[in-house]
N, C-alpha and C. Protein backbone atom coordinates (compact mmCIF):
# COMPACT_ATOMS: atom_id res chain seq x y z
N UNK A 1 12.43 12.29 9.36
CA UNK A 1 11.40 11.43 9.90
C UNK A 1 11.48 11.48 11.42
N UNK A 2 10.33 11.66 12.06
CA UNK A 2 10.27 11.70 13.23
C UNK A 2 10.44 10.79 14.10
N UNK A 3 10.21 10.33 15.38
CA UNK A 3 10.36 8.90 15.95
C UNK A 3 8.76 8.33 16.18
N UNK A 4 7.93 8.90 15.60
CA UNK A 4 6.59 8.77 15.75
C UNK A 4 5.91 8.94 14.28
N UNK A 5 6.61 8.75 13.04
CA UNK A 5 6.29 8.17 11.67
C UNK A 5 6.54 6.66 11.92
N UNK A 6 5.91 6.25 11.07
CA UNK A 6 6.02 4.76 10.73
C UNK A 6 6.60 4.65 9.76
N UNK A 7 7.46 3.85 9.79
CA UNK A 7 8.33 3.43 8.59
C UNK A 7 7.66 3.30 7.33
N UNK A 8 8.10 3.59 5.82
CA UNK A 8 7.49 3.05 4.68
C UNK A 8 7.31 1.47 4.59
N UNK A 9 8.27 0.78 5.17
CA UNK A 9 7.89 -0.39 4.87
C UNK A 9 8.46 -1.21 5.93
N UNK A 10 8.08 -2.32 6.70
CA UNK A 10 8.65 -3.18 7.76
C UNK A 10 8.17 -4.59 7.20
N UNK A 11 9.06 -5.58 8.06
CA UNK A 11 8.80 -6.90 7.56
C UNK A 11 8.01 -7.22 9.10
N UNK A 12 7.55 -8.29 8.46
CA UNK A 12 6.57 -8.67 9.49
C UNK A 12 6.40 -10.31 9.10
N UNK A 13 5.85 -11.01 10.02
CA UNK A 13 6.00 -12.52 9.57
C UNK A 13 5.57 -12.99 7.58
N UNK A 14 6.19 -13.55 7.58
CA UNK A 14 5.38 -14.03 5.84
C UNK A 14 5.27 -12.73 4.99
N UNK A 15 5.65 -11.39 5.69
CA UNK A 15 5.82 -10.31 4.65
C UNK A 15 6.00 -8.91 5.19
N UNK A 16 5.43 -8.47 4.80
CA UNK A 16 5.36 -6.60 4.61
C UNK A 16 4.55 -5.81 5.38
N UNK A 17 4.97 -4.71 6.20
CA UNK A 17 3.73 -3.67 6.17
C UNK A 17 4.41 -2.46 5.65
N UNK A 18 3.15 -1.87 4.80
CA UNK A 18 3.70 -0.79 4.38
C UNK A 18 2.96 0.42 4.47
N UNK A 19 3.41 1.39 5.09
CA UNK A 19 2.47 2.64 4.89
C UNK A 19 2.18 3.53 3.98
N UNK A 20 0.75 3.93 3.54
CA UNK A 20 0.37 4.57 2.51
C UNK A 20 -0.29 5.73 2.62
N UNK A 21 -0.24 6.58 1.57
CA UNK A 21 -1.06 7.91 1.55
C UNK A 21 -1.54 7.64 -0.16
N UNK A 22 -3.09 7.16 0.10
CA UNK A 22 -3.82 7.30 -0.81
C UNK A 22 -4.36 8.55 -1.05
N UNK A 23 -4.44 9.09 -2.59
CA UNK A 23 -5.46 9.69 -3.02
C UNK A 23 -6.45 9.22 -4.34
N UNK A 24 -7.39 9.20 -3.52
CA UNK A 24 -9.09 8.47 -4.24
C UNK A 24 -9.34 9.86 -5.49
N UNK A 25 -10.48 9.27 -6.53
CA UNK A 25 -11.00 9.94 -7.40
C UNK A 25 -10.09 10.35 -8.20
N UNK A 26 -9.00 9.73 -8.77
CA UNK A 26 -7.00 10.11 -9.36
C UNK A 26 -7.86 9.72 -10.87
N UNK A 27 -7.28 10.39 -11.96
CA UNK A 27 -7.75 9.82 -13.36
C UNK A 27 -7.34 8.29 -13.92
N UNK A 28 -6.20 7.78 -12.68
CA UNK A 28 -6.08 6.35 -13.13
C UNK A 28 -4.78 5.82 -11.82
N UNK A 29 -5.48 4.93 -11.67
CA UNK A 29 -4.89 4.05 -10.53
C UNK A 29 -3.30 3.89 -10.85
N UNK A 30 -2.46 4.51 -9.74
CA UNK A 30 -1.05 4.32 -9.86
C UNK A 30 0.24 4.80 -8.78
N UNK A 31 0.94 4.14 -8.96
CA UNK A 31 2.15 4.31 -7.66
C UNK A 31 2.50 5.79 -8.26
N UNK A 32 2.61 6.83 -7.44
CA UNK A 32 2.99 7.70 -7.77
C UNK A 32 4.78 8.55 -7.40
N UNK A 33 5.10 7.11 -6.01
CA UNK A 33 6.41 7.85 -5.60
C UNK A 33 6.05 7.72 -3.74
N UNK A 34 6.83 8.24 -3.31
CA UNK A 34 6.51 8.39 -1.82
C UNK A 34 6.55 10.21 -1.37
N UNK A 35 5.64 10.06 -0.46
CA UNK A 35 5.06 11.41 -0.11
C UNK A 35 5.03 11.02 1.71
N UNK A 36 5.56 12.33 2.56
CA UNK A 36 5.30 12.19 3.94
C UNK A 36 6.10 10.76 4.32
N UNK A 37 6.67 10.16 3.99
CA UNK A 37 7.21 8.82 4.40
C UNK A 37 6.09 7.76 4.35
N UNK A 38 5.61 7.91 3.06
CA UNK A 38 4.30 7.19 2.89
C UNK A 38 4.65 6.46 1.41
N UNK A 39 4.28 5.33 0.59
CA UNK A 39 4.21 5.23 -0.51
C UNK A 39 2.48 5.88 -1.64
N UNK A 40 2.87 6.66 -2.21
CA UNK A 40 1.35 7.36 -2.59
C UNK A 40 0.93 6.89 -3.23
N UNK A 41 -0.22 6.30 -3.84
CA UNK A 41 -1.05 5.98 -4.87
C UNK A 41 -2.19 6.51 -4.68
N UNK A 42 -2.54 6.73 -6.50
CA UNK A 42 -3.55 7.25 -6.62
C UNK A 42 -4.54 6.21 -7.75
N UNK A 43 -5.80 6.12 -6.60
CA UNK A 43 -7.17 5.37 -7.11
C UNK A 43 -7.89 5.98 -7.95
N UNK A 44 -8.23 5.47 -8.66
CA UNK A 44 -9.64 6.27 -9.29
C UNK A 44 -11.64 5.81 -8.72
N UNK A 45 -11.31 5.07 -7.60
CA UNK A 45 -12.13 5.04 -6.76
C UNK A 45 -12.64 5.85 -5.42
N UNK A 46 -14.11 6.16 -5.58
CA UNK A 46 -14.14 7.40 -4.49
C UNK A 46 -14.29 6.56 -3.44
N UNK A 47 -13.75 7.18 -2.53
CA UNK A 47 -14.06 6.58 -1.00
C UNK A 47 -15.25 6.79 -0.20
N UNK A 48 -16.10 5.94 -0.51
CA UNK A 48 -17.32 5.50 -0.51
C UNK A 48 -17.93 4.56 -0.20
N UNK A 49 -18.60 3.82 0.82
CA UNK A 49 -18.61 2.29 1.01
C UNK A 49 -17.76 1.53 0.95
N UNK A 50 -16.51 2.32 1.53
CA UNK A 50 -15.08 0.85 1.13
C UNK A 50 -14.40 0.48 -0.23
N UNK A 51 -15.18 1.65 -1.08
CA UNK A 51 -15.16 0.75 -2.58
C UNK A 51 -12.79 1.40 -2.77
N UNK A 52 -13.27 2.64 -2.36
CA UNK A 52 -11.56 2.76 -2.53
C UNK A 52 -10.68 1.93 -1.93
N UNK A 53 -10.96 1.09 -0.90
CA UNK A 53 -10.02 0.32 0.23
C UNK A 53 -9.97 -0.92 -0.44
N UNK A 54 -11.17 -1.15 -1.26
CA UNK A 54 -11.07 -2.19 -2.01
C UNK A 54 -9.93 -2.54 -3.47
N UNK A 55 -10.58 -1.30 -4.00
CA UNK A 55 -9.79 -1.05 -5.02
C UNK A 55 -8.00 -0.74 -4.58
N UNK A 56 -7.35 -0.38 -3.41
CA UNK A 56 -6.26 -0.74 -3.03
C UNK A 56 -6.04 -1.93 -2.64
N UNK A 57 -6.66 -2.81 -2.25
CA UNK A 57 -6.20 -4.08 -1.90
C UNK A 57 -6.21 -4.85 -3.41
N UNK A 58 -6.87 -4.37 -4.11
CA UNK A 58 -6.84 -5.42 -5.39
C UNK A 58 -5.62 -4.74 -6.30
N UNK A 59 -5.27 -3.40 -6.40
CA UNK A 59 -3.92 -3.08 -6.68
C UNK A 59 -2.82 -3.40 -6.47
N UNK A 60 -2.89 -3.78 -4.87
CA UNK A 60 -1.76 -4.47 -4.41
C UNK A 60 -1.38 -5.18 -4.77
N UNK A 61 -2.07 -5.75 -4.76
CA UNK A 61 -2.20 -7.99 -4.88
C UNK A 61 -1.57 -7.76 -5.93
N UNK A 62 -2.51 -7.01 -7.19
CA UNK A 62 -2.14 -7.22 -8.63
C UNK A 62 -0.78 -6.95 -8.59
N UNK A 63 0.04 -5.83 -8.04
CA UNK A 63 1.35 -5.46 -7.81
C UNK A 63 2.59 -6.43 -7.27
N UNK A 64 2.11 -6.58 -6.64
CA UNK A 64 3.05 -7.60 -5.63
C UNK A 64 2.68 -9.36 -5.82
N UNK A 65 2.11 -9.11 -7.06
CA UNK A 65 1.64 -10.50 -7.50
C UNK A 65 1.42 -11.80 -6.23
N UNK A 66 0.30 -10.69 -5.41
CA UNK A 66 0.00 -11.91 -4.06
C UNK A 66 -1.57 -12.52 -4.32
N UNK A 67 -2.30 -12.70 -3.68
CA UNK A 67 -3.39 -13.22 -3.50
C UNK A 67 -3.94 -12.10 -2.85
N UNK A 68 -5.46 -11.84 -3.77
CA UNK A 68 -6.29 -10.38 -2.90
C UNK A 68 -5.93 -10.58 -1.20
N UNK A 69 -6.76 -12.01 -0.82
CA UNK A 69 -6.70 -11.97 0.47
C UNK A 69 -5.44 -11.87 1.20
N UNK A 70 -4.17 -11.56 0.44
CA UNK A 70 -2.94 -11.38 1.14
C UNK A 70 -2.85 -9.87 1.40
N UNK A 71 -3.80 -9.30 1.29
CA UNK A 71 -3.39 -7.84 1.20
C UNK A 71 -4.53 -7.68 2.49
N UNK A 72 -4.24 -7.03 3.17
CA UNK A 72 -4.87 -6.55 4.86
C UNK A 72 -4.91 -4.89 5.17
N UNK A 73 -6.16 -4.20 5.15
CA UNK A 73 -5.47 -3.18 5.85
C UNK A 73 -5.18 -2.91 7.45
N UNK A 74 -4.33 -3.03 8.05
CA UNK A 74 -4.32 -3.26 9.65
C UNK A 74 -4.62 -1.80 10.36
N UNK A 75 -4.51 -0.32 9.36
CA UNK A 75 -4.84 1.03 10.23
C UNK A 75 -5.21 1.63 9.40
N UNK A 76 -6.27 3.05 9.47
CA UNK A 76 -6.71 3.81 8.77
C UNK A 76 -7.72 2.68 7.62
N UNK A 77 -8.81 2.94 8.03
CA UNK A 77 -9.57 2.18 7.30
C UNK A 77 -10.26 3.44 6.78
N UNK A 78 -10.27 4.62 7.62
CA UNK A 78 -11.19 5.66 6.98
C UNK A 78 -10.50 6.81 6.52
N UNK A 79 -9.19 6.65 6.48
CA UNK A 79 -8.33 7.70 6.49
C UNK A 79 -7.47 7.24 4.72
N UNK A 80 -6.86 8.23 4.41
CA UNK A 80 -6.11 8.49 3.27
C UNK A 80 -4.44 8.12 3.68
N UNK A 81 -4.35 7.87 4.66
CA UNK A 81 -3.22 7.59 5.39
C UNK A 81 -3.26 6.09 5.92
N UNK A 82 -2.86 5.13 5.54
CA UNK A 82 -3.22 3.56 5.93
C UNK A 82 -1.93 3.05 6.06
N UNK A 83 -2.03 1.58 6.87
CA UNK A 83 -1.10 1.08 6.89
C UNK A 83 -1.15 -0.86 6.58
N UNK A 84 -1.05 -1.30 5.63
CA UNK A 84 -1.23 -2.61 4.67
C UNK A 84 -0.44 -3.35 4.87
N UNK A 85 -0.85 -4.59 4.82
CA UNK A 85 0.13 -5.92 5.45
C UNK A 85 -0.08 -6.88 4.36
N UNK A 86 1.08 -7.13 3.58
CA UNK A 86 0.91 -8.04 2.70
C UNK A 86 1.86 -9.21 3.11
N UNK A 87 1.42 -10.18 2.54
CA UNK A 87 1.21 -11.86 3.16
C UNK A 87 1.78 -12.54 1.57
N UNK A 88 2.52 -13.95 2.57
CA UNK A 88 2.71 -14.98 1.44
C UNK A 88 3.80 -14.86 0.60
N UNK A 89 4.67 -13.68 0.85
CA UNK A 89 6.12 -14.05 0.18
C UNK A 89 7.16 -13.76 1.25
N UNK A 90 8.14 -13.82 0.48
CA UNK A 90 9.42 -13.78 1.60
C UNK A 90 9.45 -12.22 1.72
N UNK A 91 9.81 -11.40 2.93
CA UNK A 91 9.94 -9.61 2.76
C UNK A 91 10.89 -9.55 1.87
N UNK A 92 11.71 -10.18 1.44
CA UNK A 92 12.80 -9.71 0.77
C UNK A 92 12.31 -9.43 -0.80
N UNK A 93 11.58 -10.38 -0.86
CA UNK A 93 11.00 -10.33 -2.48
C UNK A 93 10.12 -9.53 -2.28
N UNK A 94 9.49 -9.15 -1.45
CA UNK A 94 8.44 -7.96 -1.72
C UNK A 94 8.63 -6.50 -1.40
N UNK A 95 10.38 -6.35 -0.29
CA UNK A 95 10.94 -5.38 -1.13
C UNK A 95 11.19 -4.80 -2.38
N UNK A 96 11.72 -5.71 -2.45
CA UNK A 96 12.40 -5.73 -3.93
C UNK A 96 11.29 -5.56 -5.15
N UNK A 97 10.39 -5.68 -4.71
CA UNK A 97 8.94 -5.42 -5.88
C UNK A 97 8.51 -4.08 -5.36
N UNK A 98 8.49 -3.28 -3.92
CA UNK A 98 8.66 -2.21 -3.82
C UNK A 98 9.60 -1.10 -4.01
N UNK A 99 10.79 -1.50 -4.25
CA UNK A 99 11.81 -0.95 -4.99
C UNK A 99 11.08 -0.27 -6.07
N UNK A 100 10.91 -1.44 -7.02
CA UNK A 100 10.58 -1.68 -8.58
C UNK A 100 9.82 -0.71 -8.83
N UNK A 101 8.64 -0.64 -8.04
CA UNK A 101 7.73 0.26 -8.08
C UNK A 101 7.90 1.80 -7.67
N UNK A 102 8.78 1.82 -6.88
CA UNK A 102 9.39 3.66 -6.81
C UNK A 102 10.04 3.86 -7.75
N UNK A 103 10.68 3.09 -8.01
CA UNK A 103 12.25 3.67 -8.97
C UNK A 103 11.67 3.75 -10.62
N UNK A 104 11.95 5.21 -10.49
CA UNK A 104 11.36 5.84 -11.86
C UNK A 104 11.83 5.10 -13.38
């Protein structure tokens, strides 16, 4: 990792940011592992009017059992490469639910 990647995941007040490498139009919405120092998931929403950015924020939530509106994207709004700020738990517990979710 370079000194100019962003970390997979940082704490930040009330929670998380985490960086992602989405891929849209996937046969079914799912954590796939980390790729590039990214966590990957794949949507089955095309990126199209927001509808994929949407459909990641409501994955999240559902994931990290937060509230839609706890899920933010703060970079790459048009890009496959984003960076998401989730809200409303302690970082530690929402590590630990990102753990869950890599570990095969």
């Amino acid at each position: 990792m370079s000194k100019t990647d962003p970390p997979l995941c940082a704490d930040t007040d009330g929670g998380i940011i985490l960086t992602l490498h989405i891929q849209p139009r996937a046969a079914k919405n799912e954590v796939c592992g980390i790729q590039d120092h990214a966590l990957k998931i794949r949507l089955t929403s095309p990126p199209v009017d927001g509808a994929a950015n949407k459909l990641c924020r409501e994955f999240l939530a559902e994931r990290f059992d937060v509230a839609k509106s706890a899920v933010e994207i703060v970079s790459g709004e048009t890009s496959r490469h984003k960076r998401v700020k989730i809200c409303g738990k302690d970082p530690a517990l929402l590590r630990r639910t990102l753990e869950a979710l890599i570990t095969p």
